[in-house]
C-alpha atoms as a PDB file:
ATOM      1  CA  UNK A   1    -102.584 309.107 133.890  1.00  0.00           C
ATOM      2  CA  UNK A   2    -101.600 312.245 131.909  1.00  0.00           C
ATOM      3  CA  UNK A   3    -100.582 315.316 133.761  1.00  0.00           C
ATOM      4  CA  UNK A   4    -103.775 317.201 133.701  1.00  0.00           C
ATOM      5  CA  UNK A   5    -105.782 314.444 134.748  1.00  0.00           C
ATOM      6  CA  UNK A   6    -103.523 313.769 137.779  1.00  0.00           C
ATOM      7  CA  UNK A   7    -103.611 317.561 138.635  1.00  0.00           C
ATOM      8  CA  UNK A   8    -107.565 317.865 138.001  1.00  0.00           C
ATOM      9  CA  UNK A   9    -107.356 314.410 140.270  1.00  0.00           C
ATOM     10  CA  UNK A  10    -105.432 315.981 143.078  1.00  0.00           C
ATOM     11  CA  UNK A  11    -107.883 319.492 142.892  1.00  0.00           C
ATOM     12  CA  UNK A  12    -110.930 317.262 143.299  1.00  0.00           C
ATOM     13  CA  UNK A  13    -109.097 315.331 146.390  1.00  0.00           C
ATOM     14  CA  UNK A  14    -108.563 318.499 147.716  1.00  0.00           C
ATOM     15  CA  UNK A  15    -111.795 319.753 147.225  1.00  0.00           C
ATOM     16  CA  UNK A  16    -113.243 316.778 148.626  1.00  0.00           C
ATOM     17  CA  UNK A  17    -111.122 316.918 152.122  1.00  0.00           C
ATOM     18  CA  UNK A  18    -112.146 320.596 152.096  1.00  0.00           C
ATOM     19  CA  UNK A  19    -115.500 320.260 152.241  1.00  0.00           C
ATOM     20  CA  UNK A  20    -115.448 316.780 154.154  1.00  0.00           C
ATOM     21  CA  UNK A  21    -113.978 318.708 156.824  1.00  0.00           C
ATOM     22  CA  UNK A  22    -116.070 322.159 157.325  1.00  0.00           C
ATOM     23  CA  UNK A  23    -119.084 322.190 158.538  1.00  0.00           C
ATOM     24  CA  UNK A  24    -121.923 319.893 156.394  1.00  0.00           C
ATOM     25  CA  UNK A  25    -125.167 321.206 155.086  1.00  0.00           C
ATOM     26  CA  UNK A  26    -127.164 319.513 152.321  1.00  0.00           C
ATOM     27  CA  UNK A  27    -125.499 321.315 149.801  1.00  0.00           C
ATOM     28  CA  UNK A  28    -122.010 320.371 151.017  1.00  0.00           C
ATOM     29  CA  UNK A  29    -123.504 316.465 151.131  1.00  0.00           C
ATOM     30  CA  UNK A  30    -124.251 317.168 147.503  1.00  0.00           C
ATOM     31  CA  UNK A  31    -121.002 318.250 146.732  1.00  0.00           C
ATOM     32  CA  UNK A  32    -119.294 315.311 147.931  1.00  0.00           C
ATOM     33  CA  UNK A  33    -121.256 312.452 146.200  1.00  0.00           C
ATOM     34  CA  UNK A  34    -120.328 314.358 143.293  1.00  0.00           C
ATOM     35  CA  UNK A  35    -116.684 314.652 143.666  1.00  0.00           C
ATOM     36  CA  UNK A  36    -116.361 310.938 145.480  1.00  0.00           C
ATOM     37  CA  UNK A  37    -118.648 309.731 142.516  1.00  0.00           C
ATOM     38  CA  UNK A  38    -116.559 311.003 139.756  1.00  0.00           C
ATOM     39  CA  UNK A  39    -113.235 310.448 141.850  1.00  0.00           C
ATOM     40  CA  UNK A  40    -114.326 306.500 142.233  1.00  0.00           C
ATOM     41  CA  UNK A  41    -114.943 306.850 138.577  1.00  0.00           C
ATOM     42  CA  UNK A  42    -111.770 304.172 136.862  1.00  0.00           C
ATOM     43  CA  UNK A  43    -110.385 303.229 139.412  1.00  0.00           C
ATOM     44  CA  UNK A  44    -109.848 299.810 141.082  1.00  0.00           C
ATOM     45  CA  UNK A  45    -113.029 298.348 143.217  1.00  0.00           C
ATOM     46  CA  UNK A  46    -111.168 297.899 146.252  1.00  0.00           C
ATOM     47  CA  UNK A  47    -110.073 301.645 145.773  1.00  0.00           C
ATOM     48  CA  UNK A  48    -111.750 303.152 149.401  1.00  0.00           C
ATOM     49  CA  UNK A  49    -112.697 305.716 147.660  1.00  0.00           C
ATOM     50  CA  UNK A  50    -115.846 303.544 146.517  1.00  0.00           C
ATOM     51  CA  UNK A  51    -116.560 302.695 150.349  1.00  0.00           C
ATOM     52  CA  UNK A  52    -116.789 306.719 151.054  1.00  0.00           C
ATOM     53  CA  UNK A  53    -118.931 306.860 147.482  1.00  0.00           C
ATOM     54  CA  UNK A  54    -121.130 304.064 148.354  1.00  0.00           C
ATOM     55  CA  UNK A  55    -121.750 305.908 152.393  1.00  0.00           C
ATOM     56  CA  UNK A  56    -122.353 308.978 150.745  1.00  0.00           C
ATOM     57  CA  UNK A  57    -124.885 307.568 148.443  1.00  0.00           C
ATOM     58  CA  UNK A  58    -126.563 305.780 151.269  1.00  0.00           C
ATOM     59  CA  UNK A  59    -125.864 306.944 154.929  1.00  0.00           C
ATOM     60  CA  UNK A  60    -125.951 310.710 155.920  1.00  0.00           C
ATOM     61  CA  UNK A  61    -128.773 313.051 156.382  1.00  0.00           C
ATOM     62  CA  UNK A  62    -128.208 316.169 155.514  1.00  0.00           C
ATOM     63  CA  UNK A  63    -130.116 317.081 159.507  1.00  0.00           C
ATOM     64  CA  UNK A  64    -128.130 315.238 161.650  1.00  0.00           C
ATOM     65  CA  UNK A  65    -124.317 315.916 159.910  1.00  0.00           C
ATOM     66  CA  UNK A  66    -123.996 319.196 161.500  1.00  0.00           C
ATOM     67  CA  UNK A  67    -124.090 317.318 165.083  1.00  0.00           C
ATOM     68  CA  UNK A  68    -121.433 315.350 164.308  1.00  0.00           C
ATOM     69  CA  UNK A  69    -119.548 317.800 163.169  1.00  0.00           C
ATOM     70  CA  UNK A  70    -119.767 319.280 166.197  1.00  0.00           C
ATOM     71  CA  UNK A  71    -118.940 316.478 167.859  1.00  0.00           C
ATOM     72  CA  UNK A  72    -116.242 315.673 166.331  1.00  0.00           C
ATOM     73  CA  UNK A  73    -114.776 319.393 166.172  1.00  0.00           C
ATOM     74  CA  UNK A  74    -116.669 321.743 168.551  1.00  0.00           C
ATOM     75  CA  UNK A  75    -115.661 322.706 171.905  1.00  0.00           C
ATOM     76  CA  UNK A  76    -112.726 320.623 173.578  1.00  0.00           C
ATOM     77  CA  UNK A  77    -112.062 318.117 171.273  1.00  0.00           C
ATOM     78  CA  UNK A  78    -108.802 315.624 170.685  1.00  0.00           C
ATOM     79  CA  UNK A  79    -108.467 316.216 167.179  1.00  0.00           C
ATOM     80  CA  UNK A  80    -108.084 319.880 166.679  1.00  0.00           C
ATOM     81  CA  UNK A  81    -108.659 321.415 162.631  1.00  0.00           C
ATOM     82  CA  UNK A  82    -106.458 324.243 163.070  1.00  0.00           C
ATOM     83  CA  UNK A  83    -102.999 324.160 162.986  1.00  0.00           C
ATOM     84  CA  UNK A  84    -102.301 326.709 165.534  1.00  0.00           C
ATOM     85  CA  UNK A  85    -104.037 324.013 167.886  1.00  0.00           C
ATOM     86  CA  UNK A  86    -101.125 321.833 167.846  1.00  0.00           C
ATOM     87  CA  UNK A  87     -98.568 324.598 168.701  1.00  0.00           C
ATOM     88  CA  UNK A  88     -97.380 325.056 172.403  1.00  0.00           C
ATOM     89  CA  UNK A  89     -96.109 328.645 171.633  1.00  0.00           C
ATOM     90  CA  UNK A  90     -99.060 330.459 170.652  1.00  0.00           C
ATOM     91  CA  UNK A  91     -97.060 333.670 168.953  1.00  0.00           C
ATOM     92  CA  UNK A  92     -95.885 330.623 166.785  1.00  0.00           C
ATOM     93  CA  UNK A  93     -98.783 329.598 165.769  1.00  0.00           C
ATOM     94  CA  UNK A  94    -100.061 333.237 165.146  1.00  0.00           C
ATOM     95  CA  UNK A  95     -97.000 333.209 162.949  1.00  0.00           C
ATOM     96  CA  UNK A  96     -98.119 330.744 161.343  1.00  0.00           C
ATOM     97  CA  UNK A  97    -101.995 331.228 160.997  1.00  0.00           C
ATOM     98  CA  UNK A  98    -100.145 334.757 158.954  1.00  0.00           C
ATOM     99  CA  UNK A  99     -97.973 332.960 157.105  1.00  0.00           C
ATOM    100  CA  UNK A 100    -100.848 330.484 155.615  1.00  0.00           C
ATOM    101  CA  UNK A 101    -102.785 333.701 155.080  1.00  0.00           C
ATOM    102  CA  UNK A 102     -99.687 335.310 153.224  1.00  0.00           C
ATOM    103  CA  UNK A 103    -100.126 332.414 150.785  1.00  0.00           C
ATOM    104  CA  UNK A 104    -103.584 332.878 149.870  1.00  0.00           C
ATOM    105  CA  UNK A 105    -102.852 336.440 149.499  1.00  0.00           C
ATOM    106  CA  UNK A 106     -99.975 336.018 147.227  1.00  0.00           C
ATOM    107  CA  UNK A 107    -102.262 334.025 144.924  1.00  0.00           C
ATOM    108  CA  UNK A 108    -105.710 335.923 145.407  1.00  0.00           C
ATOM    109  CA  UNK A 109    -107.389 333.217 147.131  1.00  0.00           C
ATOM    110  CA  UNK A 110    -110.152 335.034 148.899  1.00  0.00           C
ATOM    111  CA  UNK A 111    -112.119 333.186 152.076  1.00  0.00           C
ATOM    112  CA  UNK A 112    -115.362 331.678 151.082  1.00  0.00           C
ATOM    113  CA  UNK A 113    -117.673 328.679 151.269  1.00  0.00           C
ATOM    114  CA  UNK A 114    -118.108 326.020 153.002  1.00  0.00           C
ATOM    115  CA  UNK A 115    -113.829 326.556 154.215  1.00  0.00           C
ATOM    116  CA  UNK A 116    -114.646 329.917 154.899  1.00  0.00           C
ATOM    117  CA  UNK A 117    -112.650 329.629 158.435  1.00  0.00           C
ATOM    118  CA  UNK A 118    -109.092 330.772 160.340  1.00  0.00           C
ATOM    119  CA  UNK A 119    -106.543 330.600 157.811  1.00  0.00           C
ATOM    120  CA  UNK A 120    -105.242 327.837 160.076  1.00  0.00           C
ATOM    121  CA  UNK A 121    -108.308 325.387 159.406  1.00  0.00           C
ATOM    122  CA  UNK A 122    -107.860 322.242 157.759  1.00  0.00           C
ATOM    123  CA  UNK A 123    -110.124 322.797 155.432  1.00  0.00           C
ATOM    124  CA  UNK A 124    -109.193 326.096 154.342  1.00  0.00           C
ATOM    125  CA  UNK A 125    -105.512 324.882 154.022  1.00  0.00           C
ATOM    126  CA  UNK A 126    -107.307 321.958 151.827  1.00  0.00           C
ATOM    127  CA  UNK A 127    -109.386 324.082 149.493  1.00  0.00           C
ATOM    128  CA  UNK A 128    -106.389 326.345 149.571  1.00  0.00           C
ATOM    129  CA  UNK A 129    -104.268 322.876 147.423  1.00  0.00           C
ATOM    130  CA  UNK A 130    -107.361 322.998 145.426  1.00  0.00           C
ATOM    131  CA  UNK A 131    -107.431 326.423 144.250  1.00  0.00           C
ATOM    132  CA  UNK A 132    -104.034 325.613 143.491  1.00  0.00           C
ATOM    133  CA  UNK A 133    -104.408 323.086 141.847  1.00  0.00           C
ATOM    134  CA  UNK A 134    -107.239 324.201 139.742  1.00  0.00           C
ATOM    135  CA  UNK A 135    -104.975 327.361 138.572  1.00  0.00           C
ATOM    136  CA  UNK A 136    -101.871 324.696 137.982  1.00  0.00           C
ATOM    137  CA  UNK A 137    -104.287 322.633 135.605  1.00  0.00           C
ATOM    138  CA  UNK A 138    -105.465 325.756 133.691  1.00  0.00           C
ATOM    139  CA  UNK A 139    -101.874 327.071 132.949  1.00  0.00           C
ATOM    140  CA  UNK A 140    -100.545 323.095 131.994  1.00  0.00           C
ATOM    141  CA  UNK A 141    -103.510 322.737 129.380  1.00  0.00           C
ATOM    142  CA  UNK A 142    -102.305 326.699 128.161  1.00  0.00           C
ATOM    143  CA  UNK A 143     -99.362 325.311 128.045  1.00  0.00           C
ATOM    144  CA  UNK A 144     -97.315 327.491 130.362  1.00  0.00           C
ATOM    145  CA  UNK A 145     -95.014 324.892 131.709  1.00  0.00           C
ATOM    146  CA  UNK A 146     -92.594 327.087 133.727  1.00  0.00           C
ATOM    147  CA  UNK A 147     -95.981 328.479 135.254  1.00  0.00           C
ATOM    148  CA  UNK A 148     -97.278 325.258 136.077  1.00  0.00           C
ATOM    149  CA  UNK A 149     -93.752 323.849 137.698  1.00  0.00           C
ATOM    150  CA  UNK A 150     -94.155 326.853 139.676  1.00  0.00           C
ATOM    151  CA  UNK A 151     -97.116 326.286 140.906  1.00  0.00           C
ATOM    152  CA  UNK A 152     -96.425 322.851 141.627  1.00  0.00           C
ATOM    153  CA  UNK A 153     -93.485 324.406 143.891  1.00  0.00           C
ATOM    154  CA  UNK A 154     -96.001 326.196 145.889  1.00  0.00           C
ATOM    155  CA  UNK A 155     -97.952 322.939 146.216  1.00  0.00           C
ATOM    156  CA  UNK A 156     -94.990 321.656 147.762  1.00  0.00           C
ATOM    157  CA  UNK A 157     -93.903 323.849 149.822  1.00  0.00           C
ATOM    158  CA  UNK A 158     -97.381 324.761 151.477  1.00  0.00           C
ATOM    159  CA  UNK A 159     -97.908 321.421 151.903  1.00  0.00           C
ATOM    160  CA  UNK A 160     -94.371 321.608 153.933  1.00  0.00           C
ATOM    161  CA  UNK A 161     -94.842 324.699 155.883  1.00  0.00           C
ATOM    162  CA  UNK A 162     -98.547 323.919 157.045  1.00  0.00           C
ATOM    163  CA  UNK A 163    -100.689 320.944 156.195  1.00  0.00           C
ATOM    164  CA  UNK A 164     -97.828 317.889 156.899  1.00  0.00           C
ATOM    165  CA  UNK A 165     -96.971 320.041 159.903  1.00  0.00           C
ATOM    166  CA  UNK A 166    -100.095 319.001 161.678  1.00  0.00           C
ATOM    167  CA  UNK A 167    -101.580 316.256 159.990  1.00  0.00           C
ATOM    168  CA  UNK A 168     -98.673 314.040 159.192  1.00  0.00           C
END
């Protein structure tokens, strides 16, 4: 895979965890066949992106997603989608909740959509990667390499300083 395929790749993957992970409407549901549709697109069969594809073609209705979601998510819940969750010392994870925001500020990423959340949330810190992403693959196909190894730095070290932090 050429460079701005695997970059486009990881945006998409991003995107696609965003979105899988804020709360669904039919619009959302849309969203995702598209992206696991074109994301199953070449690769191998037993690839489980297909499986999620093939659900999504299938399984959910648009109506009953958003109880789920809350299920899953809402009120006390095991598995928490903000970072700040999983810190004991809550002026830490205020720090850090700032510190995730000081990223998308640097880079002009602007709350909205379906992520639209605490800069802590999962998915925000997802479609935040994909933003990123997006902007490496546009300066790679100018062909602004030291731009793009930049950005790929950021990547990196967001991925570091937030996302690995709580989800492994």
């Amino acid at each position: 895979m050429n460079l701005p395929a695997a970059t486009l790749e990881r945006a998409a993957t991003a995107r696609l965890l965003s979105i899988g992970l804020s709360r669904p409407d039919a619009t959302t549901v849309d969203e995702l066949r598209d992206l696991a549709g074109a994301l199953a697109d070449g690769t191998s069969p037993d690839d489980p992106i297909h499986e999620l594809a093939a659900l999504l073609d299938t399984e959910p209705d648009p109506d009953e997603l958003p109880c789920a979601f809350e299920a899953l998510f809402g009120g006390r819940v095991a598995c928490s989608p903000y970072e700040a969750g999983y810190e004991p010392d809550p002026f830490r994870g205020m720090r850090q909740m700032a510190d995730a925001a000081g990223f998308y500020r640097a880079f002009g990423a602007v709350s909205g959509g379906p992520a639209a959340e605490r800069p802590d949330h999962v998915a925000c810190q997802l479609e935040f990667l994909a933003f990123l992403a997006a902007r490496r693959l546009e300066v790679e196909e100018a062909g602004r390499a030291d731009e793009a190894a930049f950005l790929a730095d950021i990547e990196d070290s967001f991925l570091r300083s937030h996302l690995t932090r709580f989800m492994g």
